[in-house]
PDB file of N, CA and C in Angstrom:
ATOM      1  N   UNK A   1      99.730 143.852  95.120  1.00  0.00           N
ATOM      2  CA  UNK A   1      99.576 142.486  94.646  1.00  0.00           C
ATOM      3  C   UNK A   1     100.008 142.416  93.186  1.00  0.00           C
ATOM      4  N   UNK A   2     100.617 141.215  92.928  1.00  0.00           N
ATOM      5  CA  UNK A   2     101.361 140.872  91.558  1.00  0.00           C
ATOM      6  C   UNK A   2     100.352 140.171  90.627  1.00  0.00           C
ATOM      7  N   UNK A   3     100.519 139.876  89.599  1.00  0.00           N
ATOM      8  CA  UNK A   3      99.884 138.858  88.682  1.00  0.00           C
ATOM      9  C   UNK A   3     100.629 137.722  88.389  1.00  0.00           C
ATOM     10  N   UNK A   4     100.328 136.458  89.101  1.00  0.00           N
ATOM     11  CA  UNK A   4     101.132 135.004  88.617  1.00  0.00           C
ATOM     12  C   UNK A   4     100.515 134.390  88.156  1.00  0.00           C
ATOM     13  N   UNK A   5     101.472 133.445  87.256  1.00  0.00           N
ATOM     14  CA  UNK A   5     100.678 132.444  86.777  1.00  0.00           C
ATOM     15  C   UNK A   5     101.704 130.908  87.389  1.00  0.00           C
ATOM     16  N   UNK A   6     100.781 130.214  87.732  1.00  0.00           N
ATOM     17  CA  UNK A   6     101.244 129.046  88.222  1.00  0.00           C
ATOM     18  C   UNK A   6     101.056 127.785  87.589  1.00  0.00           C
ATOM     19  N   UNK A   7     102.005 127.030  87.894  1.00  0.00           N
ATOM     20  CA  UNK A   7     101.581 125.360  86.781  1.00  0.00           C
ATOM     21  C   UNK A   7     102.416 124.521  87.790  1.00  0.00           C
ATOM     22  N   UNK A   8     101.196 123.792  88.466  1.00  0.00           N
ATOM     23  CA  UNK A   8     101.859 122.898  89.144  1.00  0.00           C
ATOM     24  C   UNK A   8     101.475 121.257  88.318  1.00  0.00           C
ATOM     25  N   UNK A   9     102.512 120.097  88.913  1.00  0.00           N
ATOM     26  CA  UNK A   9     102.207 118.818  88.560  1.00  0.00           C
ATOM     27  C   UNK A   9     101.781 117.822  89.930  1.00  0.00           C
ATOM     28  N   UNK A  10     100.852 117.318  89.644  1.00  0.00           N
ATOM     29  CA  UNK A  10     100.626 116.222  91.180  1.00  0.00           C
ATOM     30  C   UNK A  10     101.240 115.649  90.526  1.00  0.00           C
ATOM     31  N   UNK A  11     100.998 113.646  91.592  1.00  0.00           N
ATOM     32  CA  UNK A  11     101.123 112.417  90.888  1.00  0.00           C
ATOM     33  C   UNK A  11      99.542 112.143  90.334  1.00  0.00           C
ATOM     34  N   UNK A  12      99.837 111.251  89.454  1.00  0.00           N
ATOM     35  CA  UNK A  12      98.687 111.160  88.419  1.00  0.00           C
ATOM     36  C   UNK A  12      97.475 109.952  89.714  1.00  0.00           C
ATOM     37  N   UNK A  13      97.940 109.806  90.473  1.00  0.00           N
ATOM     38  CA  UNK A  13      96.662 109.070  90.975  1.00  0.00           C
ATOM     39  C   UNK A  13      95.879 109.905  91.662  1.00  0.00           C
ATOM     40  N   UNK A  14      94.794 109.941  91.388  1.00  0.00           N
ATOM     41  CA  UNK A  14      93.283 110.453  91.601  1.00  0.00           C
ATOM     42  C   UNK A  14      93.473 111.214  93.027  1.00  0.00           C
ATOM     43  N   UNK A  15      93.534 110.367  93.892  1.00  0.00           N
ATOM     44  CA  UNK A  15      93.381 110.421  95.265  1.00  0.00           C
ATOM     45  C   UNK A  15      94.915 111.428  95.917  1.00  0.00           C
ATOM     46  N   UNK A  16      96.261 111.055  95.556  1.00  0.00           N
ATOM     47  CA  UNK A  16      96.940 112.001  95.384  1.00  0.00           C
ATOM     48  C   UNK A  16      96.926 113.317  94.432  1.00  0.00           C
ATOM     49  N   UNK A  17      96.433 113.354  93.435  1.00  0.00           N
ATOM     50  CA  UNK A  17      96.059 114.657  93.056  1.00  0.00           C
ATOM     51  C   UNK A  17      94.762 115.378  94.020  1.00  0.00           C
ATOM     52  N   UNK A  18      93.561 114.851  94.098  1.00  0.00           N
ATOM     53  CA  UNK A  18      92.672 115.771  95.075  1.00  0.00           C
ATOM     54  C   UNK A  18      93.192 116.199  96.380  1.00  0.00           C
ATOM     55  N   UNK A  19      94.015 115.476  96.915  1.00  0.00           N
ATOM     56  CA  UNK A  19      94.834 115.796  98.521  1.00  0.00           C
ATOM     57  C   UNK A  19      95.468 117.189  97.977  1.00  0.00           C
ATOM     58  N   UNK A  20      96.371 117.347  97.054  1.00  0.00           N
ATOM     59  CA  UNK A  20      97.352 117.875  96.589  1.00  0.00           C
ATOM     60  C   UNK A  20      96.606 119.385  96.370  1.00  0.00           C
ATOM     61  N   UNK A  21      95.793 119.105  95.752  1.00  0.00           N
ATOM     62  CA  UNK A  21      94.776 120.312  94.928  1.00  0.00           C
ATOM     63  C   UNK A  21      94.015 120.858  95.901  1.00  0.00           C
ATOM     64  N   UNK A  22      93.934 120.064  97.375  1.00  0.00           N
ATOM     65  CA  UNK A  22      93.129 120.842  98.569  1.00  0.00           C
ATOM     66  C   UNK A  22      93.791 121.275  99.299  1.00  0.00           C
ATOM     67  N   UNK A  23      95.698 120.989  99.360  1.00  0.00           N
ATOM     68  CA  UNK A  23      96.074 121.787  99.515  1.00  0.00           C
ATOM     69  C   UNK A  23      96.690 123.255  99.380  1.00  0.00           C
ATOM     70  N   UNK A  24      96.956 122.774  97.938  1.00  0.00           N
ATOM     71  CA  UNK A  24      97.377 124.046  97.483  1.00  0.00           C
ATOM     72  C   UNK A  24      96.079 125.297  97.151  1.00  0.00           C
ATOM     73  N   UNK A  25      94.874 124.834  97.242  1.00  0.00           N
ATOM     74  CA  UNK A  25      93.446 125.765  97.376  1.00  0.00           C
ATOM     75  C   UNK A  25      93.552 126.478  98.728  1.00  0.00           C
ATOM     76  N   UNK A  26      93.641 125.563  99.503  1.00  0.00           N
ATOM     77  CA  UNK A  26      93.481 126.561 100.919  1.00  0.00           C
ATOM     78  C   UNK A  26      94.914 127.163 101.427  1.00  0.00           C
ATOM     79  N   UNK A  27      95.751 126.678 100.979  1.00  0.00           N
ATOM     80  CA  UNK A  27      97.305 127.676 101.413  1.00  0.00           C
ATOM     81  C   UNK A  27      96.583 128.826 100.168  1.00  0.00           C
ATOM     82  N   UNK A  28      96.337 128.781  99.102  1.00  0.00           N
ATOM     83  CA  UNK A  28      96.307 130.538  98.648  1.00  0.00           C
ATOM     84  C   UNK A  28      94.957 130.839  99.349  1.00  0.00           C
ATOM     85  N   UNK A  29      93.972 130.426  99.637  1.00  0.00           N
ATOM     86  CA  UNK A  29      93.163 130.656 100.339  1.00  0.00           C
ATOM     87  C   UNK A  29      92.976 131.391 102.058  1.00  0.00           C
ATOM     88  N   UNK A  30      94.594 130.812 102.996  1.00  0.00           N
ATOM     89  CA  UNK A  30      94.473 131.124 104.075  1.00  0.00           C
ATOM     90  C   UNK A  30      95.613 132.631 103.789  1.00  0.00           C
ATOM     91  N   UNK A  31      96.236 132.597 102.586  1.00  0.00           N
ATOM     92  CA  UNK A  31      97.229 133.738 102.200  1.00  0.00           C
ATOM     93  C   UNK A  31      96.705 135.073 101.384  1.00  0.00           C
ATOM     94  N   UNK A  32      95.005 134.751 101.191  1.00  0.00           N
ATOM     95  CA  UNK A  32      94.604 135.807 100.431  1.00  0.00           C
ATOM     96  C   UNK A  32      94.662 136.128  99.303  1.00  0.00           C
ATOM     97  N   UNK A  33      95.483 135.040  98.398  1.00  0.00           N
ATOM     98  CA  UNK A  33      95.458 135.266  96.807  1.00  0.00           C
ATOM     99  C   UNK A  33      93.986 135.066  96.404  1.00  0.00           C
ATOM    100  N   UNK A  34      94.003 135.658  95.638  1.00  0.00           N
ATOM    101  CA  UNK A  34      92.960 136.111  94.568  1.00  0.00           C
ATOM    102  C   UNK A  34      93.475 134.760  93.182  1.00  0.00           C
ATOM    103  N   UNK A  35      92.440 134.203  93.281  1.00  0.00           N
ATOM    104  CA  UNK A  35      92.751 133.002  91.993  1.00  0.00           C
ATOM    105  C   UNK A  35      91.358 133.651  90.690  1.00  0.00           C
ATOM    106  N   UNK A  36      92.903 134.411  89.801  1.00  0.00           N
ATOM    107  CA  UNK A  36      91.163 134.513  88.183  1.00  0.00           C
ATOM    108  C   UNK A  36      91.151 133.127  87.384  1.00  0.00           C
ATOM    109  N   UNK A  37      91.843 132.565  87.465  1.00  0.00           N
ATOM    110  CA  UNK A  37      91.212 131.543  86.232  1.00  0.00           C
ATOM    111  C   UNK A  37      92.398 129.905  87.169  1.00  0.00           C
ATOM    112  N   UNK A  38      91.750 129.118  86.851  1.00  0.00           N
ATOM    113  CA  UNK A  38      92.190 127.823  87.394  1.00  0.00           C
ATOM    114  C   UNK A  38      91.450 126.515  85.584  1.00  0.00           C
ATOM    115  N   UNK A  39      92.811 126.231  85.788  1.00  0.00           N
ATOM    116  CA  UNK A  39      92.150 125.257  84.225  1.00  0.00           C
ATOM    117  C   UNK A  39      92.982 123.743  84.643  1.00  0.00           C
ATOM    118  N   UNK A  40      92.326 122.509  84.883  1.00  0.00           N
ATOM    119  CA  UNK A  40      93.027 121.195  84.682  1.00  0.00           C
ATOM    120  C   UNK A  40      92.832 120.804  83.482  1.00  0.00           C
ATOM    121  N   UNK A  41      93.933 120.428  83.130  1.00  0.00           N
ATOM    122  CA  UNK A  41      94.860 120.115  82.033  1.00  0.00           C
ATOM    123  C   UNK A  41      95.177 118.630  82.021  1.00  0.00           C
ATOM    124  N   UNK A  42      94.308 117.708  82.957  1.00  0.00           N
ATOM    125  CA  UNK A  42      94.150 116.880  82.725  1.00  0.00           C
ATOM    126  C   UNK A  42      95.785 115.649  83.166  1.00  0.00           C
ATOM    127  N   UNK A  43      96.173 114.548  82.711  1.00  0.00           N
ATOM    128  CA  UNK A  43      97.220 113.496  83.079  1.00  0.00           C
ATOM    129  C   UNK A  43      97.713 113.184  81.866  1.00  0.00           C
ATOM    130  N   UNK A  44      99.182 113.820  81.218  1.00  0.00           N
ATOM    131  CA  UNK A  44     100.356 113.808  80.653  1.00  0.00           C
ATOM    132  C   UNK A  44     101.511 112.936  80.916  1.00  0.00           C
ATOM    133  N   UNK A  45     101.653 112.639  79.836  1.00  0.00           N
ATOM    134  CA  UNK A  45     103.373 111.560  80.035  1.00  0.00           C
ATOM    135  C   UNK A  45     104.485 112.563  80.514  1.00  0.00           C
ATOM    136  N   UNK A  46     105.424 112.778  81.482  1.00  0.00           N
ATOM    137  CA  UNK A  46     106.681 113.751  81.541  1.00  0.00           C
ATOM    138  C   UNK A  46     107.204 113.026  80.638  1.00  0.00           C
ATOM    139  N   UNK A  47     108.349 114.427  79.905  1.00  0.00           N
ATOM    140  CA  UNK A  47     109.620 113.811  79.486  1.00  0.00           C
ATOM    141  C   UNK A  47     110.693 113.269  80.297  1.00  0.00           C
ATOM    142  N   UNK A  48     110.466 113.220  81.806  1.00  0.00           N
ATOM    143  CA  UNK A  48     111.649 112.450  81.689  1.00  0.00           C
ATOM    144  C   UNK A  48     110.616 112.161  83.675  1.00  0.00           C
ATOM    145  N   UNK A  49     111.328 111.244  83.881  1.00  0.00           N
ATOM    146  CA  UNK A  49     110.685 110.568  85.327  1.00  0.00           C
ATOM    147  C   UNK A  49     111.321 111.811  86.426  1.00  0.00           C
ATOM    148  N   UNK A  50     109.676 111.898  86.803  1.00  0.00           N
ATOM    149  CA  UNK A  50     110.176 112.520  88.446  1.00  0.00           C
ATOM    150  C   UNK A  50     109.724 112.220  89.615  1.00  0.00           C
ATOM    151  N   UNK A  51     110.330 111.863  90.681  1.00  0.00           N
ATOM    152  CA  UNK A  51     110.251 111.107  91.582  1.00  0.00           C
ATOM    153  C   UNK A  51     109.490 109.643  91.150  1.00  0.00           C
ATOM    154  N   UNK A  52     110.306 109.147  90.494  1.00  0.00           N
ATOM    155  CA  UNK A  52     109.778 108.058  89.787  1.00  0.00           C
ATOM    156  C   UNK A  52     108.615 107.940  89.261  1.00  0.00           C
ATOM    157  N   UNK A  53     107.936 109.245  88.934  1.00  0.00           N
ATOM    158  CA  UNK A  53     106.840 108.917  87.703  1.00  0.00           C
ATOM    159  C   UNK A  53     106.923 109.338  86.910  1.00  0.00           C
ATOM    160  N   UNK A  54     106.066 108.369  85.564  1.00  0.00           N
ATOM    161  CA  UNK A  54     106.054 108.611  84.523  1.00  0.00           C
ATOM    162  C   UNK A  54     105.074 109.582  83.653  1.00  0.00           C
ATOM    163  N   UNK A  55     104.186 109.768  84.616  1.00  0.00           N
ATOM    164  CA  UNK A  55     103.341 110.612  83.803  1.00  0.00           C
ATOM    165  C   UNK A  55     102.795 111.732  85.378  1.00  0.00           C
ATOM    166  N   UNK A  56     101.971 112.694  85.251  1.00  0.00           N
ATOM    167  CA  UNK A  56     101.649 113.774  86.113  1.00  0.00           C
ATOM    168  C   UNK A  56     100.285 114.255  86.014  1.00  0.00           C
ATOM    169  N   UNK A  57      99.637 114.897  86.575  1.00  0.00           N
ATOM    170  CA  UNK A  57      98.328 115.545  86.760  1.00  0.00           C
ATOM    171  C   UNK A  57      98.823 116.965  86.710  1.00  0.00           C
ATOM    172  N   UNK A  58      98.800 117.591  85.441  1.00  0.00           N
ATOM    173  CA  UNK A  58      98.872 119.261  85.136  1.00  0.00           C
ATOM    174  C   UNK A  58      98.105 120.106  85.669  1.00  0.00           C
ATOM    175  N   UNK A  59      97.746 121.290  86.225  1.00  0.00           N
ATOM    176  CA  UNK A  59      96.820 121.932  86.970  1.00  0.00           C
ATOM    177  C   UNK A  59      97.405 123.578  86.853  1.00  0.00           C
ATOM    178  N   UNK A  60      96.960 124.530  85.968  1.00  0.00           N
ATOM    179  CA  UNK A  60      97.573 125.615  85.706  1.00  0.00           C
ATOM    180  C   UNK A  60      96.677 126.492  86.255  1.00  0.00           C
ATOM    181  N   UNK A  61      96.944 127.636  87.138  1.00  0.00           N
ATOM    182  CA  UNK A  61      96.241 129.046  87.702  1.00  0.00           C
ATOM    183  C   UNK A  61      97.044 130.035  87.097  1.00  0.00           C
ATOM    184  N   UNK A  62      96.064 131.154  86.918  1.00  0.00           N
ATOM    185  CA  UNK A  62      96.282 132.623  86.901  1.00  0.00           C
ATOM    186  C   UNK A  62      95.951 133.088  88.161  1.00  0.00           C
ATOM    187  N   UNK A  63      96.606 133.885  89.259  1.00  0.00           N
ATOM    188  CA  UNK A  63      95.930 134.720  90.309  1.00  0.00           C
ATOM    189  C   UNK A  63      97.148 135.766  90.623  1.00  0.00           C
ATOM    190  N   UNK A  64      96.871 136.839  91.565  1.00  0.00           N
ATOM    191  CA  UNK A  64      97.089 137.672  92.259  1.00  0.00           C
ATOM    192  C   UNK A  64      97.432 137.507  93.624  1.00  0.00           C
ATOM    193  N   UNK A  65      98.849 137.924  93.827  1.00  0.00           N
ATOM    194  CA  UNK A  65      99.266 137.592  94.952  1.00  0.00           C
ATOM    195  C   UNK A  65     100.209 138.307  95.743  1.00  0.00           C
ATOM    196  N   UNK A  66     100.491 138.751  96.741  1.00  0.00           N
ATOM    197  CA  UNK A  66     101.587 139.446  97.526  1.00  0.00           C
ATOM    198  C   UNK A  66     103.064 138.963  97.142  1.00  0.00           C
ATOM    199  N   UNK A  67     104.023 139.919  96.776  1.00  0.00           N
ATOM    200  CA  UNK A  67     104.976 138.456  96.116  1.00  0.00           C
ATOM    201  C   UNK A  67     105.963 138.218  97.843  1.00  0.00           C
ATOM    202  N   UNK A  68     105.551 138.393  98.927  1.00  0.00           N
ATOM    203  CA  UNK A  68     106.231 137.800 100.165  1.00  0.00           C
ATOM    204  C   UNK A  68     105.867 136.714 100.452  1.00  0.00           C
ATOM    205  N   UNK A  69     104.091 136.166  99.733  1.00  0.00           N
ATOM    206  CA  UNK A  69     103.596 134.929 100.498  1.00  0.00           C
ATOM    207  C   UNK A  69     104.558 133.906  99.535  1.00  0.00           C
ATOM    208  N   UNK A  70     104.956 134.211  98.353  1.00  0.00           N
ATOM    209  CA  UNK A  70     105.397 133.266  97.317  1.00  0.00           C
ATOM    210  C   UNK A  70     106.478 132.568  97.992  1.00  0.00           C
ATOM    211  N   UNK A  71     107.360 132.430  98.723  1.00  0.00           N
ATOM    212  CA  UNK A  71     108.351 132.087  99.425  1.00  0.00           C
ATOM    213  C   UNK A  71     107.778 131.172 100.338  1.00  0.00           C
ATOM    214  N   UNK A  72     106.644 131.266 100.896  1.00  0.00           N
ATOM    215  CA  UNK A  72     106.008 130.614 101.721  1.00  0.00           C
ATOM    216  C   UNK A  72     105.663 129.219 101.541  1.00  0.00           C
ATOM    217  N   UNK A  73     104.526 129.489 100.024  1.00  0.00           N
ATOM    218  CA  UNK A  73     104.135 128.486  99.566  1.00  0.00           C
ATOM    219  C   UNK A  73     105.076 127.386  99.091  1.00  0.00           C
ATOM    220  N   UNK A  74     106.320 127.434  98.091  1.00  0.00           N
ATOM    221  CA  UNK A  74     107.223 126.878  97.851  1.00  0.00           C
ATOM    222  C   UNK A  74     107.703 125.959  99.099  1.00  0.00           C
ATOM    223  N   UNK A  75     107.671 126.802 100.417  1.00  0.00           N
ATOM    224  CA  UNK A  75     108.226 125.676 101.342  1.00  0.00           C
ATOM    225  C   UNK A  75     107.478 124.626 101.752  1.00  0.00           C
ATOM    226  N   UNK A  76     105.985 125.553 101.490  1.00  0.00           N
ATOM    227  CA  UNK A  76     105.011 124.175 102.236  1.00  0.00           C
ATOM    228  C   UNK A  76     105.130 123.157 100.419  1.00  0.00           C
ATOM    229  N   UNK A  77     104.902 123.573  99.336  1.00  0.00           N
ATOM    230  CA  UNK A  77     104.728 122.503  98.615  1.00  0.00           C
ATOM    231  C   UNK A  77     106.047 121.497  98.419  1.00  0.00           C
ATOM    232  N   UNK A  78     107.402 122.258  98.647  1.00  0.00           N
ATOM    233  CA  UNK A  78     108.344 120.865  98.275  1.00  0.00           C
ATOM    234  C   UNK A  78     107.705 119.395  99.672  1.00  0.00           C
ATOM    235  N   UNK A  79     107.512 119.923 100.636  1.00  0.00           N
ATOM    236  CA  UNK A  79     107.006 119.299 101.117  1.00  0.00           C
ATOM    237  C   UNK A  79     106.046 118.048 101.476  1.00  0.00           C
ATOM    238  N   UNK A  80     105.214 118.337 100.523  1.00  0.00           N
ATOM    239  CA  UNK A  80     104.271 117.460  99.989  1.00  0.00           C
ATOM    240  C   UNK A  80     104.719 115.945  99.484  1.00  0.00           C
ATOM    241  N   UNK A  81     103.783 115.157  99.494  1.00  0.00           N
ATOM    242  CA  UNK A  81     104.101 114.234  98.378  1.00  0.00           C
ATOM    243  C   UNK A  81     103.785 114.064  97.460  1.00  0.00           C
ATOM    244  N   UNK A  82     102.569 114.510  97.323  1.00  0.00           N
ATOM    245  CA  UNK A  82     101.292 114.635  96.553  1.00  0.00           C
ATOM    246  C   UNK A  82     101.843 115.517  95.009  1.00  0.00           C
ATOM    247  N   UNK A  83     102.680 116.251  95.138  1.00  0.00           N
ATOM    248  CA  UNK A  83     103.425 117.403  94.147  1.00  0.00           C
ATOM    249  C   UNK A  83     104.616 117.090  93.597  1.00  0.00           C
ATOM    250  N   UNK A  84     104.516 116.728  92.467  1.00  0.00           N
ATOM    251  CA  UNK A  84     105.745 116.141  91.997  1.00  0.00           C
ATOM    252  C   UNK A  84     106.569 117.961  91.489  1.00  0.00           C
ATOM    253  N   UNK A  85     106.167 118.875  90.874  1.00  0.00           N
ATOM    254  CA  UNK A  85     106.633 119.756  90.233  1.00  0.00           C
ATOM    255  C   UNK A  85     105.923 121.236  90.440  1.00  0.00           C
ATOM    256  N   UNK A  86     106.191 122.408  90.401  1.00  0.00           N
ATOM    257  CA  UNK A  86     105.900 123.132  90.434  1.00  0.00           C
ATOM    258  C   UNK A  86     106.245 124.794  90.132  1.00  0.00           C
ATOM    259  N   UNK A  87     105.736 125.681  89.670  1.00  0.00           N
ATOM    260  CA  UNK A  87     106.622 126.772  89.169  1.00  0.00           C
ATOM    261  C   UNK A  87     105.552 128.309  88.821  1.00  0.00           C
ATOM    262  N   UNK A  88     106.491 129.111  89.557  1.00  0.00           N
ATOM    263  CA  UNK A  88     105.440 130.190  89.991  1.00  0.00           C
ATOM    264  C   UNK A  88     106.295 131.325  88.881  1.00  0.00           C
ATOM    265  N   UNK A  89     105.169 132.287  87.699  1.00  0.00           N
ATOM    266  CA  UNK A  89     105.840 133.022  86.867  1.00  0.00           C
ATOM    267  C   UNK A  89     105.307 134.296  87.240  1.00  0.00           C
ATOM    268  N   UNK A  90     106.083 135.047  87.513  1.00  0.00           N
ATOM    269  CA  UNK A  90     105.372 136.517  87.476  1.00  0.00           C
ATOM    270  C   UNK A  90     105.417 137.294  85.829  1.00  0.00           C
ATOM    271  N   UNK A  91     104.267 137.751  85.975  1.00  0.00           N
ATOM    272  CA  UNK A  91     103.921 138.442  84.617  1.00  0.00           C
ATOM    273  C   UNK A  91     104.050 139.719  84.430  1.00  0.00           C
ATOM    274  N   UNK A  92     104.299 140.327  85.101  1.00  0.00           N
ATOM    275  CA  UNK A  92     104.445 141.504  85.062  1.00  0.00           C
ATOM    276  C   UNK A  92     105.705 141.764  85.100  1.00  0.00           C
ATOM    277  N   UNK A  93     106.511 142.816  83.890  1.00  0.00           N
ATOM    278  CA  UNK A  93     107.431 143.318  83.678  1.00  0.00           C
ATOM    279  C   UNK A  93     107.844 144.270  84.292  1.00  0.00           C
TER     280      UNK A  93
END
């Protein structure tokens, strides 16, 4: 298992961010990542519009993960609607 750090963006409405955030809990959840630290960061203006919004719901994790499931997740989140942005960093050199 790797060390990532993740920073995803919902859309800033309430109800689309909690959908969004229950999914992406139980996909690392049914995949076995290990989540150490989870911090919301609260609803930011983007610099520039995506999928026509103007602002986003920030939501940054640290966890541990197999790096085969990472491929996985990416397919289920472009998916979504609920997820405007998203981006998985491995930390380890």
């Amino acid at each position: 298992m790797r060390n990532y750090e993740f920073t995803i963006i919902f859309d800033a409405n309430e109800e689309k961010t909690q959908a969004g955030l229950e999914l992406v809990t139980s996909a690392f959840a049914k995949a076995g990542v290990e989540i150490t630290k989870q911090e919301d960061m609260g609803v930011k203006y983007l610099a520039y519009d995506i999928k026509k919004q103007e602002k986003g719901h920030y939501v940054y994790f640290e966890m541990k993960a197999d790096p085969s499931t990472i491929l996985g997740f990416e397919k289920d989140f472009l998916l979504s609607t609920a997820i405007l942005k998203f981006l998985f960093v491995n930390t380890e050199k």
